[in-house]
C-alpha atoms as a PDB file:
ATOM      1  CA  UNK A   1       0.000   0.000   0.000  1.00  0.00           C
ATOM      2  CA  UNK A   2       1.043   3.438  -0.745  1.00  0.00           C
ATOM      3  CA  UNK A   3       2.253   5.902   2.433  1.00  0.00           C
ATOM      4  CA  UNK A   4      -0.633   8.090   3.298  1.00  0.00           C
ATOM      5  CA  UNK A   5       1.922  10.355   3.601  1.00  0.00           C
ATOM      6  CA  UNK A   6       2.395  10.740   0.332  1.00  0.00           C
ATOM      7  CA  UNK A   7      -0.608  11.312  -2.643  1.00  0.00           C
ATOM      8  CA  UNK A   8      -0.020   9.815  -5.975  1.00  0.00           C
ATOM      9  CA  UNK A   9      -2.626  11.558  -8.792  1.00  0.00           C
ATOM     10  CA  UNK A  10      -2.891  10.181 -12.197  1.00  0.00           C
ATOM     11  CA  UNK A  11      -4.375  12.433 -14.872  1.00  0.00           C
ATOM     12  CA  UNK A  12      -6.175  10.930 -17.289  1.00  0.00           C
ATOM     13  CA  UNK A  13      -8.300  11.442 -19.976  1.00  0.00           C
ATOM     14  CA  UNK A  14     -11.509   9.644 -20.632  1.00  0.00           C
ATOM     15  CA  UNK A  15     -10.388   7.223 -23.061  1.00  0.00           C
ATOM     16  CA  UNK A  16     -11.852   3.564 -22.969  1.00  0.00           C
ATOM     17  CA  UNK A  17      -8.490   2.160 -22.815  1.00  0.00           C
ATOM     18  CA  UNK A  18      -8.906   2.855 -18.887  1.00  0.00           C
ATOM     19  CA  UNK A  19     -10.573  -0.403 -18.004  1.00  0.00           C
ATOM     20  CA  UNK A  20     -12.494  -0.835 -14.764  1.00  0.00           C
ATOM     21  CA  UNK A  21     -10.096  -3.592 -13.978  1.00  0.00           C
ATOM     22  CA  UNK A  22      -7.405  -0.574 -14.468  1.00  0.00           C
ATOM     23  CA  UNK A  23      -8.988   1.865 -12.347  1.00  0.00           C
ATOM     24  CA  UNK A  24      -9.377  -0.763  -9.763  1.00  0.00           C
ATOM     25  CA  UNK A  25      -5.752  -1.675  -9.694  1.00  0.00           C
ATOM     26  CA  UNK A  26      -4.973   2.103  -9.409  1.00  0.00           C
ATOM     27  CA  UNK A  27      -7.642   2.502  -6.493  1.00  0.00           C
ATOM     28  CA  UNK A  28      -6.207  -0.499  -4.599  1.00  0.00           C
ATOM     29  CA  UNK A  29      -2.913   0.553  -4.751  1.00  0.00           C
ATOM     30  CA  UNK A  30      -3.751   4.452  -3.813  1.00  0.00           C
ATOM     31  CA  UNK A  31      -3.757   6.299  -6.888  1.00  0.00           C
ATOM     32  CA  UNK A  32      -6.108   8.698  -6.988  1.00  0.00           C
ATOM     33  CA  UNK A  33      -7.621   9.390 -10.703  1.00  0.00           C
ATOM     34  CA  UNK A  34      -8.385  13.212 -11.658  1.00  0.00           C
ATOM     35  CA  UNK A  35     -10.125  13.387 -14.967  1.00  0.00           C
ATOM     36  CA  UNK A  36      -9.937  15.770 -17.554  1.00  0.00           C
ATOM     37  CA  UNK A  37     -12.775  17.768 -19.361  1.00  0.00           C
ATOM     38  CA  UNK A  38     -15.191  16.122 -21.655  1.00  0.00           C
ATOM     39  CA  UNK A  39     -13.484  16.474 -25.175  1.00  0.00           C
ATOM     40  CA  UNK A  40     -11.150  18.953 -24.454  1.00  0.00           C
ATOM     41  CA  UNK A  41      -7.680  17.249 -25.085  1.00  0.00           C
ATOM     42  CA  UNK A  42      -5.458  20.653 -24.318  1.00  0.00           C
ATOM     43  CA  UNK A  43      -6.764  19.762 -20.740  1.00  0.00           C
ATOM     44  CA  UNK A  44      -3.471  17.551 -20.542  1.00  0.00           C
ATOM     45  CA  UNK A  45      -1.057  20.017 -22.189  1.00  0.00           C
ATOM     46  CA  UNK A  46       2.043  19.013 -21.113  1.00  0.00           C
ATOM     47  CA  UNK A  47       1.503  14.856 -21.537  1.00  0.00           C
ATOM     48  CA  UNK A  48       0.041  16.263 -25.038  1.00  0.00           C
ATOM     49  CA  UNK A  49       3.046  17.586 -26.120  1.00  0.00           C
ATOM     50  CA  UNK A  50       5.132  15.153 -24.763  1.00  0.00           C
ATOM     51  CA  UNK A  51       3.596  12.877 -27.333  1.00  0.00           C
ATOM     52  CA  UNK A  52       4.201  15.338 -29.782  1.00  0.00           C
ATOM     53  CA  UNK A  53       7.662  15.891 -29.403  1.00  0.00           C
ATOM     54  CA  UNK A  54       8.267  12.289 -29.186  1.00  0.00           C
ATOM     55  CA  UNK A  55       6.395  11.390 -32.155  1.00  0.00           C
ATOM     56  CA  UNK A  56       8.855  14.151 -33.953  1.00  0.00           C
ATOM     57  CA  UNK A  57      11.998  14.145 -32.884  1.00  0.00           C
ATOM     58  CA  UNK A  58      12.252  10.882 -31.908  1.00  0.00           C
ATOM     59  CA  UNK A  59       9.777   8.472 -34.188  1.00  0.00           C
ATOM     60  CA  UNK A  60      10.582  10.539 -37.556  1.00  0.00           C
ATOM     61  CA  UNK A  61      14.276  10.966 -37.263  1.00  0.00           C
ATOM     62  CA  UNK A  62      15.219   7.316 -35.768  1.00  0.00           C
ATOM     63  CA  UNK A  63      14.687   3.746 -36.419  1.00  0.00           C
ATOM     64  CA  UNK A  64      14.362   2.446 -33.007  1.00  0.00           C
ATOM     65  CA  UNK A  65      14.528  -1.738 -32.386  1.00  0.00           C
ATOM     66  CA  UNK A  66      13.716  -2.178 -28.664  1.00  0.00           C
ATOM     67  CA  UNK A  67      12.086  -0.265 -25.961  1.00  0.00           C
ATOM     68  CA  UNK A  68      15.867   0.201 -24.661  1.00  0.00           C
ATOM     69  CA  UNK A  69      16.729   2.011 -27.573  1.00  0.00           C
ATOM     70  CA  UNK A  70      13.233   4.253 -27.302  1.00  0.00           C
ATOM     71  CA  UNK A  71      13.880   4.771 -23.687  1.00  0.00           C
ATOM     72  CA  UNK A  72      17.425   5.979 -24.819  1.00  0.00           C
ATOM     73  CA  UNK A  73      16.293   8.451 -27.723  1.00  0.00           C
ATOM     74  CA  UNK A  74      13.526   9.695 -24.974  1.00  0.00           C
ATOM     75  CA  UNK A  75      16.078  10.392 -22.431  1.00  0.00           C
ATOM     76  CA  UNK A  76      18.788  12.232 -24.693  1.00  0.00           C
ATOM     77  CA  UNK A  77      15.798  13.962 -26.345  1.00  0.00           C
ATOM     78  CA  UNK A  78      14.702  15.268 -22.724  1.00  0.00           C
ATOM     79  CA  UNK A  79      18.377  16.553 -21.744  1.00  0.00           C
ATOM     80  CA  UNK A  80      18.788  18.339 -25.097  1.00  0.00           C
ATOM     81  CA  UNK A  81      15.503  20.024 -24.534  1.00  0.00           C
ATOM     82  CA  UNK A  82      16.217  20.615 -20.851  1.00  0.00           C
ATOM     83  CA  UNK A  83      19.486  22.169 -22.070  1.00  0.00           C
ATOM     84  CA  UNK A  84      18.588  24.611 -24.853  1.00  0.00           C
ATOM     85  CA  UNK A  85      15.589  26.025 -22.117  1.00  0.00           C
ATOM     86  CA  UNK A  86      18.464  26.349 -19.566  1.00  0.00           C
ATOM     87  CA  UNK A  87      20.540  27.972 -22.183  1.00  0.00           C
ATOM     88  CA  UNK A  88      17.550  30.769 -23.201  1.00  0.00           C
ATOM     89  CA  UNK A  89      16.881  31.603 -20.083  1.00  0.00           C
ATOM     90  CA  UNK A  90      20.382  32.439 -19.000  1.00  0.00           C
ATOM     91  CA  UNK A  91      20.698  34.584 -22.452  1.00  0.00           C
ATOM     92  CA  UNK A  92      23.747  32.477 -23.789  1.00  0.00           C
ATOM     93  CA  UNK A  93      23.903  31.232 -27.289  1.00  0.00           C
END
């Protein structure tokens, strides 16, 4: 069981891919489930665009042959981008 101490929220979207067996497993293990708006998929923004930039920089540039290697291209995709927003905001080239 998860520490009271401690509350884990999943946002999700209303998607039938969410099975009741799902949301049972998330219940029974503490998760609490906040739901975003009835078709309104910019309620998620930043899980959105997550998918976006994956899809794009990731999916369309790389040929990727095992979730090791997608995990991989995720992760350096994340520090570049983590980088370059670092590097704007300090006013460096």
């Amino acid at each position: 069981m998860v520490s009271s101490a401690v509350t884990h929220v999943l946002t999700r979207d209303r998607d039938s891919k969410f099975t009741a067996a799902f949301q049972r497993t998330l219940k029974n293990t503490g998760v609490k489930t906040a739901l975003t708006l009835r078709q309104a998929p910019n309620s998620n923004a930043f899980a959105e665009r997550f998918v976006l930039t994956i899809k794009f920089k990731c999916l369309n540039e790389m040929i990727l042959f095992r979730e090791a290697s997608l995990r991989r291209a995720i992760s350096e995709s994340q520090s570049t981008t983590t980088s370059s927003v670092h590097t704007r905001e300090s006013g460096t080239s």
